[in-house]
C-alpha atoms as a PDB file:
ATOM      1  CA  UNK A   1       0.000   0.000   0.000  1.00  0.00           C
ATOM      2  CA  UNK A   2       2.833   2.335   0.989  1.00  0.00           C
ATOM      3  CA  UNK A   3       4.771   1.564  -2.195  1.00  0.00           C
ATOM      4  CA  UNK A   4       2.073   2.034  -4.108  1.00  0.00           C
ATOM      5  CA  UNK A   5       0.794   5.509  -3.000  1.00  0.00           C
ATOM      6  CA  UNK A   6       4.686   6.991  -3.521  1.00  0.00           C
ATOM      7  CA  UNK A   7       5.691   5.224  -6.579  1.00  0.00           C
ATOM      8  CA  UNK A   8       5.350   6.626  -9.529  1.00  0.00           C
ATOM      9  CA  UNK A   9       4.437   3.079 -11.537  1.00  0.00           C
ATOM     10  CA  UNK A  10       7.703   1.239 -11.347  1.00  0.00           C
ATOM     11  CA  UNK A  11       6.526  -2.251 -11.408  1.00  0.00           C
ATOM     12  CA  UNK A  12       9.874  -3.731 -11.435  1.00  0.00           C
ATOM     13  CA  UNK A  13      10.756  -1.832  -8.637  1.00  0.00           C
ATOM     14  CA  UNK A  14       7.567  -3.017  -7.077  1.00  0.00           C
ATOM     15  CA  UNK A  15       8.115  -6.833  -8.297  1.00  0.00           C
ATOM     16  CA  UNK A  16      12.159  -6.633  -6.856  1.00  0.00           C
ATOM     17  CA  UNK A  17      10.480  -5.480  -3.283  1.00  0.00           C
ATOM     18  CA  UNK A  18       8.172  -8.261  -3.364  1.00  0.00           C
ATOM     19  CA  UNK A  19      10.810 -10.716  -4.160  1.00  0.00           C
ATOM     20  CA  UNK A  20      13.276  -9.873  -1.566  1.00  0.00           C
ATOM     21  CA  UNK A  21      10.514  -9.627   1.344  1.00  0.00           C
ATOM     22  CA  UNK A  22       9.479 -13.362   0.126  1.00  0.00           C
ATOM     23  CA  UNK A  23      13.178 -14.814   0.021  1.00  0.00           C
ATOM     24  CA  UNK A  24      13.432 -13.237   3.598  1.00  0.00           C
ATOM     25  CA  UNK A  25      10.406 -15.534   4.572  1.00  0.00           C
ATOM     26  CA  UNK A  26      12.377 -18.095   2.473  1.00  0.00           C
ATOM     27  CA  UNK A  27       8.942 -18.522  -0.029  1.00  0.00           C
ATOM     28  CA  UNK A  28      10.166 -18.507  -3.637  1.00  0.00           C
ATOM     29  CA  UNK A  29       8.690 -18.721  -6.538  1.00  0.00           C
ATOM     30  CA  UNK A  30       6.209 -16.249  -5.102  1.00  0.00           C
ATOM     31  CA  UNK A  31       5.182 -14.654  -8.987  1.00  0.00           C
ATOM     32  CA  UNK A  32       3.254 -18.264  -9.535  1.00  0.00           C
ATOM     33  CA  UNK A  33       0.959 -17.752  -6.405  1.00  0.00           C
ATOM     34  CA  UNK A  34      -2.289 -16.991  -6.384  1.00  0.00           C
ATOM     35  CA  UNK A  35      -1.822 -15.543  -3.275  1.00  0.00           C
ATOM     36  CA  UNK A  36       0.607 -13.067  -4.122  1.00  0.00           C
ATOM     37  CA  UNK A  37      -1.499 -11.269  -6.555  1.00  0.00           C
ATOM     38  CA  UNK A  38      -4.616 -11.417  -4.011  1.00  0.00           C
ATOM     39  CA  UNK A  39      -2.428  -9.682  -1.541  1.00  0.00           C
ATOM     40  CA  UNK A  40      -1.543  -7.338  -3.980  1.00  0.00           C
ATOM     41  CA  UNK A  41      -5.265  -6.877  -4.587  1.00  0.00           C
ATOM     42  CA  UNK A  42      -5.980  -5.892  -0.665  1.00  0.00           C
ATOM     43  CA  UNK A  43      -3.097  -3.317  -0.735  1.00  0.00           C
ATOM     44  CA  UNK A  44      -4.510  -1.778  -3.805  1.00  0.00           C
ATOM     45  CA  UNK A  45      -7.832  -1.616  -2.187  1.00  0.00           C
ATOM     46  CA  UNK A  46      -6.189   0.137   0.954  1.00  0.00           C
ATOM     47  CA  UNK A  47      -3.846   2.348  -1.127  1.00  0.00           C
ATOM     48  CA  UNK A  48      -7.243   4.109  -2.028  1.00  0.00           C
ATOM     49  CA  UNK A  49      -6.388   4.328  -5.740  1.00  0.00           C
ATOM     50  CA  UNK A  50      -8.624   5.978  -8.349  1.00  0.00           C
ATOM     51  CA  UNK A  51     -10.163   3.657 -10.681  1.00  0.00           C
ATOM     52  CA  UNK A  52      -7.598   4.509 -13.450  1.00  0.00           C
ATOM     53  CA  UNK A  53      -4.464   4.145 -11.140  1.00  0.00           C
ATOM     54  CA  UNK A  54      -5.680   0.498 -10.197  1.00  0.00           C
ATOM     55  CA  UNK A  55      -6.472  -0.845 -13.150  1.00  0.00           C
ATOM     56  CA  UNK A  56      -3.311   0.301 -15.019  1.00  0.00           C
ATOM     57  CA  UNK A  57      -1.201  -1.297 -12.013  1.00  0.00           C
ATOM     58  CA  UNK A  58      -3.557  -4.407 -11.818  1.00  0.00           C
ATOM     59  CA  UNK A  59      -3.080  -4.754 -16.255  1.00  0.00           C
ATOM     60  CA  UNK A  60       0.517  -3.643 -15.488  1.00  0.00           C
ATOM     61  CA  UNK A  61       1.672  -6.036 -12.540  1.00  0.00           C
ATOM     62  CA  UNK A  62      -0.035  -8.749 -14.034  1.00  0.00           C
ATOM     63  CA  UNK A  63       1.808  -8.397 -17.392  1.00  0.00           C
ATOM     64  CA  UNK A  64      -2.039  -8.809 -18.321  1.00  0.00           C
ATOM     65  CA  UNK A  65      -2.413 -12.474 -17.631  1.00  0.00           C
ATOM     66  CA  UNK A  66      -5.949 -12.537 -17.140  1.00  0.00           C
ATOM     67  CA  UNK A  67      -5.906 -15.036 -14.240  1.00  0.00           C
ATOM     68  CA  UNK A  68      -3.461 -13.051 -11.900  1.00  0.00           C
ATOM     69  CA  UNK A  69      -5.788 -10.180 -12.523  1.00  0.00           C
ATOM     70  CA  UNK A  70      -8.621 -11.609 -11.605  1.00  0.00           C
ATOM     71  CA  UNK A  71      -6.904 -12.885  -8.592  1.00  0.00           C
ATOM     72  CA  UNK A  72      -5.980  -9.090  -7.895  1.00  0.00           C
ATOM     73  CA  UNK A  73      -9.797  -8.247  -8.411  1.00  0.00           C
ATOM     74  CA  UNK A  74     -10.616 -10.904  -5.596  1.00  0.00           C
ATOM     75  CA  UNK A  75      -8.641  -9.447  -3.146  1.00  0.00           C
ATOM     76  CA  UNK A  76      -9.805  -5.798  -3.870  1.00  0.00           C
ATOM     77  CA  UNK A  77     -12.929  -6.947  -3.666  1.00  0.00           C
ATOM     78  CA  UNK A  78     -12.691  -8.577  -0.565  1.00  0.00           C
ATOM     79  CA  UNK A  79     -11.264  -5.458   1.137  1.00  0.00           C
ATOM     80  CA  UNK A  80     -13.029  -2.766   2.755  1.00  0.00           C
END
C-alpha cells in the first residue's frame, strides 16, 4: 500500500520489493501464487487508488495475464 501511494508506476521496482521480502520468509517462486497477486489486490484496495491508477497497475503487474488479474480483483474486492 505504501509503495504504491509513492511510486510513480515502477513495477519492477515493485516486483524486486516483493521478491526480496518473500526470500526473507524463504517462499520462492512467489510470482506463480495466487496468493501473491490477491495480496496485492488488498493493498490496492487500501492504497485508495482511483479507478484509473488500479487498473493500469492491476493490467501492469499482471503483465495482463488474465488469471493473476482476476486474482488481484478478488482481493480488492474482498477489502473494505
Amino acid at each position: 500500500m505504501a509503495y504504491v501511494r509513492s511510486s510513480k508506476g515502477d513495477y519492477t521496482a515493485f516486483q524486486r520489493g516483493l521478491g526480496e521480502i518473500a526470500a526473507r520468509h524463504g517462499i520462492s517462486n512467489w510470482e506463480a501464487q495466487p496468493v501473491t497477486y490477491y495480496a496485492v489486490g488488498v493493498g490496492l484496495k487500501k492504497a485508495n487508488l482511483s479507478d484509473v491508477q488500479y487498473e493500469t497497475f492491476k493490467r501492469n503487474f499482471a503483465a495482463s495475464d488474465y488469471s493473476k488479474m482476476q486474482d488481484i480483483q478478488e482481493g480488492y474486492d474482498a477489502t473494505r
